[in-house]
Protein backbone atom coordinates (compact mmCIF):
# COMPACT_ATOMS: atom_id res chain seq x y z
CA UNK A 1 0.00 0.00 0.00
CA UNK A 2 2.34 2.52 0.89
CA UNK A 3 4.81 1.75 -2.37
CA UNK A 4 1.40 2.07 -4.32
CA UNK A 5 0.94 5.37 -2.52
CA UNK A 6 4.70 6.52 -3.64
CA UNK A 7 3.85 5.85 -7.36
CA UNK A 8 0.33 7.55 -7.43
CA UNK A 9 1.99 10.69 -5.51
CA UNK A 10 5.34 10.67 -7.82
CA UNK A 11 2.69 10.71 -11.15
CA UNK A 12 0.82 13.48 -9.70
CA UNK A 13 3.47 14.88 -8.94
CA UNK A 14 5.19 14.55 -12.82
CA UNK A 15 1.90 15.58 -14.38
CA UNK A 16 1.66 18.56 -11.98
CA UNK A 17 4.82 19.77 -13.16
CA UNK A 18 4.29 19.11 -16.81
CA UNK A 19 1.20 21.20 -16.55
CA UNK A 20 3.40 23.90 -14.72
CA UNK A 21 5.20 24.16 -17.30
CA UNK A 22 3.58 24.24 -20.50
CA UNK A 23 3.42 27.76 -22.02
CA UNK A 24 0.43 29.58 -22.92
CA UNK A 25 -0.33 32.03 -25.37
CA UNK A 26 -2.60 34.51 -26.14
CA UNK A 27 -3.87 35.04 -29.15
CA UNK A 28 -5.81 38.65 -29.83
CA UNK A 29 -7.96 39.63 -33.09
CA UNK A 30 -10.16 42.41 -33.13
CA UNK A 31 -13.05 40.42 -35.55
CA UNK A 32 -16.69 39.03 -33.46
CA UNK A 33 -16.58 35.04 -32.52
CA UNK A 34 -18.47 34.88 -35.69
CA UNK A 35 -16.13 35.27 -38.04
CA UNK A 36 -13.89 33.19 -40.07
CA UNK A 37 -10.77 34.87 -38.11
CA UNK A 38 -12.23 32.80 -34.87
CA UNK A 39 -12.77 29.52 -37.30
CA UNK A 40 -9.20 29.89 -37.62
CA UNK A 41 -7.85 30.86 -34.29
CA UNK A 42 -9.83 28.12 -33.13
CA UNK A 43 -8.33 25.59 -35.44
CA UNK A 44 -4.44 27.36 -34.56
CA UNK A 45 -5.35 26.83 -30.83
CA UNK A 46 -6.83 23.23 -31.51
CA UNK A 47 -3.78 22.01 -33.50
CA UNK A 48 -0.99 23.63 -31.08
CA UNK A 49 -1.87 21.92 -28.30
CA UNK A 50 -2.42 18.73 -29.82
CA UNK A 51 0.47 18.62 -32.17
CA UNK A 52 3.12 19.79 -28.84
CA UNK A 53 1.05 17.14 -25.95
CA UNK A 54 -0.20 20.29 -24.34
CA UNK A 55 3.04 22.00 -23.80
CA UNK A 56 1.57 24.57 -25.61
CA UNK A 57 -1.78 25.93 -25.18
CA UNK A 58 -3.51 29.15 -26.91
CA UNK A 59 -6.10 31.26 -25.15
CA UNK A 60 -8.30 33.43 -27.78
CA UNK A 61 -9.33 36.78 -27.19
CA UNK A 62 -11.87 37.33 -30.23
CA UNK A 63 -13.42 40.81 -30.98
CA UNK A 64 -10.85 43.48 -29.81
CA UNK A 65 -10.74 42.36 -26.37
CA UNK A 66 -7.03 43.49 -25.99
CA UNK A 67 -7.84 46.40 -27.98
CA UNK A 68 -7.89 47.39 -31.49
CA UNK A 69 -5.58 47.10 -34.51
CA UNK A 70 -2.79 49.30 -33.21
CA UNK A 71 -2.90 48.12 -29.47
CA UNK A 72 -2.99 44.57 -30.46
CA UNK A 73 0.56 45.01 -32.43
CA UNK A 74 1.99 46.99 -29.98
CA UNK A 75 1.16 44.81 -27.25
CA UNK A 76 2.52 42.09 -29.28
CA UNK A 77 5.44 44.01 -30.12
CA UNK A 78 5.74 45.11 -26.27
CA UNK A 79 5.29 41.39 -25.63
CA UNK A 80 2.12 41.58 -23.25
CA UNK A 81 -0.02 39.76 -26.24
CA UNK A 82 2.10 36.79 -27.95
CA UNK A 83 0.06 36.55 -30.90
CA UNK A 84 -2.25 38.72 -32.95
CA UNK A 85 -4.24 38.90 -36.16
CA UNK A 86 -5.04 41.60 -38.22
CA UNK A 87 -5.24 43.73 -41.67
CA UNK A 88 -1.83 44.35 -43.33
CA UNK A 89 -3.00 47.65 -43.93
CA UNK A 90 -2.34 48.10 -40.25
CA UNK A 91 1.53 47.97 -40.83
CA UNK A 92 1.18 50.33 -44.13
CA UNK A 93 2.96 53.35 -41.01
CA UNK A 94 5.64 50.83 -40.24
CA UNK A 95 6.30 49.10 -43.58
CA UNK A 96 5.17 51.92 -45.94
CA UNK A 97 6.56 49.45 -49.19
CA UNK A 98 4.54 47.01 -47.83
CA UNK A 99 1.71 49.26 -49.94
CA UNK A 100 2.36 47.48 -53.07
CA UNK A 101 -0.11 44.80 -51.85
CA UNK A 102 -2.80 47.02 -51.12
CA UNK A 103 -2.87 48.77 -54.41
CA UNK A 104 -6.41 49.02 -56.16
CA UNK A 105 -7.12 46.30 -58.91
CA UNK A 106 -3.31 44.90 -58.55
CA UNK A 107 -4.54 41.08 -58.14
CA UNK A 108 -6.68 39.52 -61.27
CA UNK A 109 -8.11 36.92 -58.53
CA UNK A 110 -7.85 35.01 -55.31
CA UNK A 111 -5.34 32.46 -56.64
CA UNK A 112 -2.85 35.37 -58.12
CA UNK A 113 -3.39 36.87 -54.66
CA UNK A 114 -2.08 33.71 -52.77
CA UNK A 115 0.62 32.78 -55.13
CA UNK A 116 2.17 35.87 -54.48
CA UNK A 117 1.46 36.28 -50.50
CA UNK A 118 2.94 33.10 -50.72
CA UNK A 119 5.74 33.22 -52.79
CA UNK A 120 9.07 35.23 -53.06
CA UNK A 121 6.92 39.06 -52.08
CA UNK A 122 5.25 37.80 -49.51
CA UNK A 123 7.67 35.22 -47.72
CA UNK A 124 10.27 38.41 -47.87
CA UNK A 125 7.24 40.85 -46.38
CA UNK A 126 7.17 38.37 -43.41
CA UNK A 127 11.24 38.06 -43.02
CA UNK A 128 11.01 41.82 -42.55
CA UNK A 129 8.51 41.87 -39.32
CA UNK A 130 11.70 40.49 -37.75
CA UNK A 131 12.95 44.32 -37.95
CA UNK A 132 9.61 45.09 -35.92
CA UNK A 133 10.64 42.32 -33.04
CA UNK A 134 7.75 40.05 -34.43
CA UNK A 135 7.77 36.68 -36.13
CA UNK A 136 5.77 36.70 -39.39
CA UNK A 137 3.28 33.43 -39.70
CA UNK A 138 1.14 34.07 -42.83
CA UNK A 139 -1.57 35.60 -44.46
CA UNK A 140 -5.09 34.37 -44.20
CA UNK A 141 -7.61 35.87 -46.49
CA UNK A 142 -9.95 39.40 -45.21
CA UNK A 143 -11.35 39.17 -49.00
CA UNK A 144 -12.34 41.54 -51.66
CA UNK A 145 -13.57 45.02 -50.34
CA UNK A 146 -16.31 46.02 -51.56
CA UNK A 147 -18.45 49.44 -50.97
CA UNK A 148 -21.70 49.19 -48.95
CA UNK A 149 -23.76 52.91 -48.00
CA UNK A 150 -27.19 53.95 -47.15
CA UNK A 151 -27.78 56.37 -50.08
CA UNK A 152 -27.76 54.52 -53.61
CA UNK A 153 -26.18 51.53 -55.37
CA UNK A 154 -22.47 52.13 -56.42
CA UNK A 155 -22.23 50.90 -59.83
CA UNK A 156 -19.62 54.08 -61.96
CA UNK A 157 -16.99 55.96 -60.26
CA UNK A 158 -19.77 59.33 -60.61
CA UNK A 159 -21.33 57.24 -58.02
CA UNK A 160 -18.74 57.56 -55.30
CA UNK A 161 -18.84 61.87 -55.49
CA UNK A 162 -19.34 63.23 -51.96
CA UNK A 163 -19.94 59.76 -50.47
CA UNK A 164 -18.34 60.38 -47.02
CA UNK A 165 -16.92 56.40 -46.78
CA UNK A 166 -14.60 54.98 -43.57
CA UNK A 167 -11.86 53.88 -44.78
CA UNK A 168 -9.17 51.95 -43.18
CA UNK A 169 -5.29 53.12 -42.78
CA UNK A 170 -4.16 52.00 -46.15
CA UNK A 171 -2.56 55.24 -47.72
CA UNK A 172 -3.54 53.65 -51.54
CA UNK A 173 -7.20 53.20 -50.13
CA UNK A 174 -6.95 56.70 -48.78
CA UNK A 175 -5.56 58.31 -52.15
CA UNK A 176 -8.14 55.73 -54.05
CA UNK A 177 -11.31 57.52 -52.06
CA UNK A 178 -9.86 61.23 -52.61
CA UNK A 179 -9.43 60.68 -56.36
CA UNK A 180 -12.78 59.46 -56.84
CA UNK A 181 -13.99 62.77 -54.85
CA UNK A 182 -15.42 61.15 -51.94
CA UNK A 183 -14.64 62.22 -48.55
CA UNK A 184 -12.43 59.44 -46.84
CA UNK A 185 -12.21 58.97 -43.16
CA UNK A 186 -10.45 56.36 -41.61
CA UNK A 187 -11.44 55.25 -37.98
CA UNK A 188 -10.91 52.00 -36.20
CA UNK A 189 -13.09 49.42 -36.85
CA UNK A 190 -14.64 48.94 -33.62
CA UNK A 191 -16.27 52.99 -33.70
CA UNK A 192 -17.47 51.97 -37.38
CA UNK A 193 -20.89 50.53 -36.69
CA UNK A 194 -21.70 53.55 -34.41
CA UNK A 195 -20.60 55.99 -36.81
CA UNK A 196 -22.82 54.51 -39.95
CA UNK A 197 -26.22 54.24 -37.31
CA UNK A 198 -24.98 57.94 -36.76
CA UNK A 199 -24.84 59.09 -39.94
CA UNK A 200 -21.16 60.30 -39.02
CA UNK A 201 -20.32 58.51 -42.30
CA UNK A 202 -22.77 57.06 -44.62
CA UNK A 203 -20.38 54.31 -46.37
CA UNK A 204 -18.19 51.74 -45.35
CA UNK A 205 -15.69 49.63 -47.54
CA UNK A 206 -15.00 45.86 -46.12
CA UNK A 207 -14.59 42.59 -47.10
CA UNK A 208 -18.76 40.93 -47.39
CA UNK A 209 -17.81 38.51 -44.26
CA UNK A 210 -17.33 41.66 -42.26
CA UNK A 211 -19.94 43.23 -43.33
CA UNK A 212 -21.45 39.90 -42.37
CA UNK A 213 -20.11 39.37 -39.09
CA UNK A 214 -19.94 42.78 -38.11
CA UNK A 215 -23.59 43.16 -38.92
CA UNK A 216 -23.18 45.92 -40.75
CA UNK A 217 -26.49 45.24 -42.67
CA UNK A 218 -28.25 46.48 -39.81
CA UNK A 219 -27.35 50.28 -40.85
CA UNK A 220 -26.68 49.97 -44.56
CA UNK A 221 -28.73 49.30 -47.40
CA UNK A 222 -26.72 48.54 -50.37
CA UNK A 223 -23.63 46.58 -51.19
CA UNK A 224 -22.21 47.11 -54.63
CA UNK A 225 -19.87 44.31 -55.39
CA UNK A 226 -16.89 47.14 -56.51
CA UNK A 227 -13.96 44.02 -55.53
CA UNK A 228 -11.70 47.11 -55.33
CA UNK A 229 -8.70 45.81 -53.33
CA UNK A 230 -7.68 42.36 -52.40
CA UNK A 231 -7.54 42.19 -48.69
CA UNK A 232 -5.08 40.45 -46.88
CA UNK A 233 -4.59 39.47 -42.89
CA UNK A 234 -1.57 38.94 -41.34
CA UNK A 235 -0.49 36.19 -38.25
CA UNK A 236 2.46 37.92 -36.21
CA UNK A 237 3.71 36.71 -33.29
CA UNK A 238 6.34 38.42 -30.63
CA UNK A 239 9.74 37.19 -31.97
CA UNK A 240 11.38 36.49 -28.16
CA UNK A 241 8.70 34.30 -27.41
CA UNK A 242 8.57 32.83 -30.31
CA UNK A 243 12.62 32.12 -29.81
CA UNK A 244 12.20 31.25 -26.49
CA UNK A 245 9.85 27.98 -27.49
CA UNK A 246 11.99 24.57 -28.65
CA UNK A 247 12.86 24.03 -32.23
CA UNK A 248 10.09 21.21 -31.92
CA UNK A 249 7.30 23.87 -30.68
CA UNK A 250 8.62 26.32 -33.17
CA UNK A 251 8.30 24.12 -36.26
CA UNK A 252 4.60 23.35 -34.66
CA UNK A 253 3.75 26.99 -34.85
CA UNK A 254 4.89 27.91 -38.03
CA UNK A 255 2.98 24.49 -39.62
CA UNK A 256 0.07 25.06 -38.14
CA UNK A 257 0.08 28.84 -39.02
CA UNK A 258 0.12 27.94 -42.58
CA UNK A 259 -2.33 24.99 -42.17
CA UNK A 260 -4.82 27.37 -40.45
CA UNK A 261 -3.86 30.02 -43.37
CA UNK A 262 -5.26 27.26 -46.06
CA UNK A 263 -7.82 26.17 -44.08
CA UNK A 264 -9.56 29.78 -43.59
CA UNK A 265 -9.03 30.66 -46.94
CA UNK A 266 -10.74 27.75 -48.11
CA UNK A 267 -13.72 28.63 -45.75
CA UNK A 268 -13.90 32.34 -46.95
CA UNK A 269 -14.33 30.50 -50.73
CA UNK A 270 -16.89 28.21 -49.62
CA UNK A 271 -19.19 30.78 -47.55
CA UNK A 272 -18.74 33.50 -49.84
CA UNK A 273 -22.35 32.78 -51.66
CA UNK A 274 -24.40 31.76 -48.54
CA UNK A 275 -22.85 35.18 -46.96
CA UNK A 276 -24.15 37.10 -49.59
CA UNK A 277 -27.89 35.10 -49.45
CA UNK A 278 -27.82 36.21 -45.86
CA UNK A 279 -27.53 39.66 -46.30
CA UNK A 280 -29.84 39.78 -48.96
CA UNK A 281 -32.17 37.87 -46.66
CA UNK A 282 -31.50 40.40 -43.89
CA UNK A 283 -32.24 43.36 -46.24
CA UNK A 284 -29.64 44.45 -48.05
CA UNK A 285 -29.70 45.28 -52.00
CA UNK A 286 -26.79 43.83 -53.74
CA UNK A 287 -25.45 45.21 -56.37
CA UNK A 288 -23.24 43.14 -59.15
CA UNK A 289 -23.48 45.82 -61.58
CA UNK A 290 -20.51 47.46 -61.38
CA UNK A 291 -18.13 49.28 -64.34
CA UNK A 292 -14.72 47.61 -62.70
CA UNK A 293 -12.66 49.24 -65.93
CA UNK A 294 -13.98 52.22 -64.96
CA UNK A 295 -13.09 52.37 -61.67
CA UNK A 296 -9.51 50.96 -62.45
CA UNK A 297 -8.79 53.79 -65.29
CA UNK A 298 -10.07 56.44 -62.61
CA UNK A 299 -7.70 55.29 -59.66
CA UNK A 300 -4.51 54.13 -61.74
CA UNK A 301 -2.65 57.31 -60.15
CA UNK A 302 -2.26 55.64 -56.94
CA UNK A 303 -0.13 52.79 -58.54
CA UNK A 304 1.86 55.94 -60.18
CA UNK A 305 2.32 57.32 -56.75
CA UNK A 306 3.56 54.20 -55.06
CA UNK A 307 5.91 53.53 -58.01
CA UNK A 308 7.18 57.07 -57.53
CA UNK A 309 7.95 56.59 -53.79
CA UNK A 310 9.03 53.00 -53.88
CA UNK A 311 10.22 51.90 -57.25
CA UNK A 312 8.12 49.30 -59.36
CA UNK A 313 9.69 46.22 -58.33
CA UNK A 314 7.21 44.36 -55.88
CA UNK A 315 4.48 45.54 -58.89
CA UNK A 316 6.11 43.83 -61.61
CA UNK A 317 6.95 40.81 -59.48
CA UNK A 318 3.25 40.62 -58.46
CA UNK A 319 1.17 41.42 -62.07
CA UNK A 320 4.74 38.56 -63.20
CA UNK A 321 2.60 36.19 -60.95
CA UNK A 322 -0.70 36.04 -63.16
């Protein structure tokens, strides 16, 4: 009895000190538990702990919990957050060549979009967050923005005059918006429903499955399907903890980063048309008339002004990826 009593105590003791000692990390986005950024967090978090026996764990903090955009990256960058999800766009300040991506009409489709995020321009885009003390991941899929507003369907650039649209911090977006004479505001996602029931903007420009999950459909009418920019997220992680894990738990992060990349990119594919039934069933009109050589023509300056600043090399190697 008491030898039996010496082995039960000496396992407890063992698994209490594996559990001691596994690492946790918490991972931040700023989108509701709705969306497909959860699906994927969920899968990341899933995956981690299976693939490392529970040495590592992930805790999720969905829907801007930690904070928005900007306080998510610099509390990952501060390490106080290990990982966090979010636009690009939201590194356009701290990687202004980083732009290239964001440019209007610069990917044909999806599959051009993904070859190149994960090819040569976008493997070297991630390299660089090592300057910013984070450790690159991948880059899951936000979608095509499109235009949604409570006046009219969007369908010629004449139709964009005086709209007064949120916009987010991309400067191409930005210079996109003032070209066509609308009145651009960026502001953080998380005032933006507020702001359209308010009437402190009256147009919004977002991927449909934020629209979607966001509910935006509750204080706009129309959605034009413009497809305007190709939207990309972005996995970082703080690059001390990530060094601090074993080359094992590394290799898990970075495989299951990419597998949870493929995996939500896949999902935003297959959803895409029930999405779209939803919001017609919740209201909205949709709009698939829409002059898309039009609206490229009237905003090719911003791909002149990024080639003036930057050079034209990640352009070429991007439209070289069709």
């Amino acid at each position: 009895m008491k030898k039996l009593t010496l082995i039960l105590t000496a396992v407890l003791f063992a698994t209490t000190a594996t559990l001691s000692m596994a690492t946790e990390l918490k991972f931040a986005h700023a989108a509701p538990e709705t969306d497909l950024q959860q699906n994927l967090a969920t899968f990341f978090a899933e995956q981690v702990q299976k693939r490392t026996n529970g040495e590592v764990t992930v805790k999720i903090f969905p829907h801007g919990q930690l904070g928005n955009d900007q306080a998510m990256i610099s509390g990952v960058r501060s390490g106080i957050i290990d990982i966090e999800m979010s636009g690009l766009n939201n590194f356009d300040g701290l990687m202004p060549e980083i732009g290239g991506l964001m440019l209007p009409y610069i990917f044909t489709s999806r599959q051009h979009a993904y070859k190149v995020l994960d090819g040569e321009v976008g493997q070297n885009v991630l390299a660089n967050f090592e300057k910013l003390g984070l450790k690159g991941l991948g880059f899951p899929e936000n979608g095509y923005r499109n235009i949604t507003n409570s006046r009219k369907p969007i369908r010629t650039p004449e139709d964009v005059v005086g709209l007064k649209i949120r916009t987010n911090n991309s400067k191409a977006l930005n210079e996109m918006f003032a070209i066509l004479k609308a009145n651009p505001q960026p502001l953080p996602v998380s005032e933006l429903y507020t702001a359209l029931e308010t009437g402190v903007v009256d147009a919004q420009e977002h991927p449909i499955n934020i629209t979607h999950s966001f509910k935006y459909y509750e204080v706009q009418k129309y959605l034009s399907l413009t497809e305007h920019s190709y939207s990309m997220l972005v996995i970082d992680m703080n690059l001390k903890k990530f060094n601090s894990l074993t080359p094992e738990q590394q290799k898990v992060i970075v495989e299951v980063a990419k597998e949870a990349t493929d995996y939500q990119r896949q999902l935003s594919i297959d959803k895409e048309a029930s999405i779209l039934a939803d919001l017609e069933k919740r209201g909205m009109k949709i709009n698939k008339d829409v002059d898309k050589v039009a609206f490229q023509k009237a905003v090719a300056k911003t791909w002149d002004t990024y080639i003036n600043k930057f050079g034209d090399g990640m352009v070429k190697k991007i439209q070289a990826a069709q």
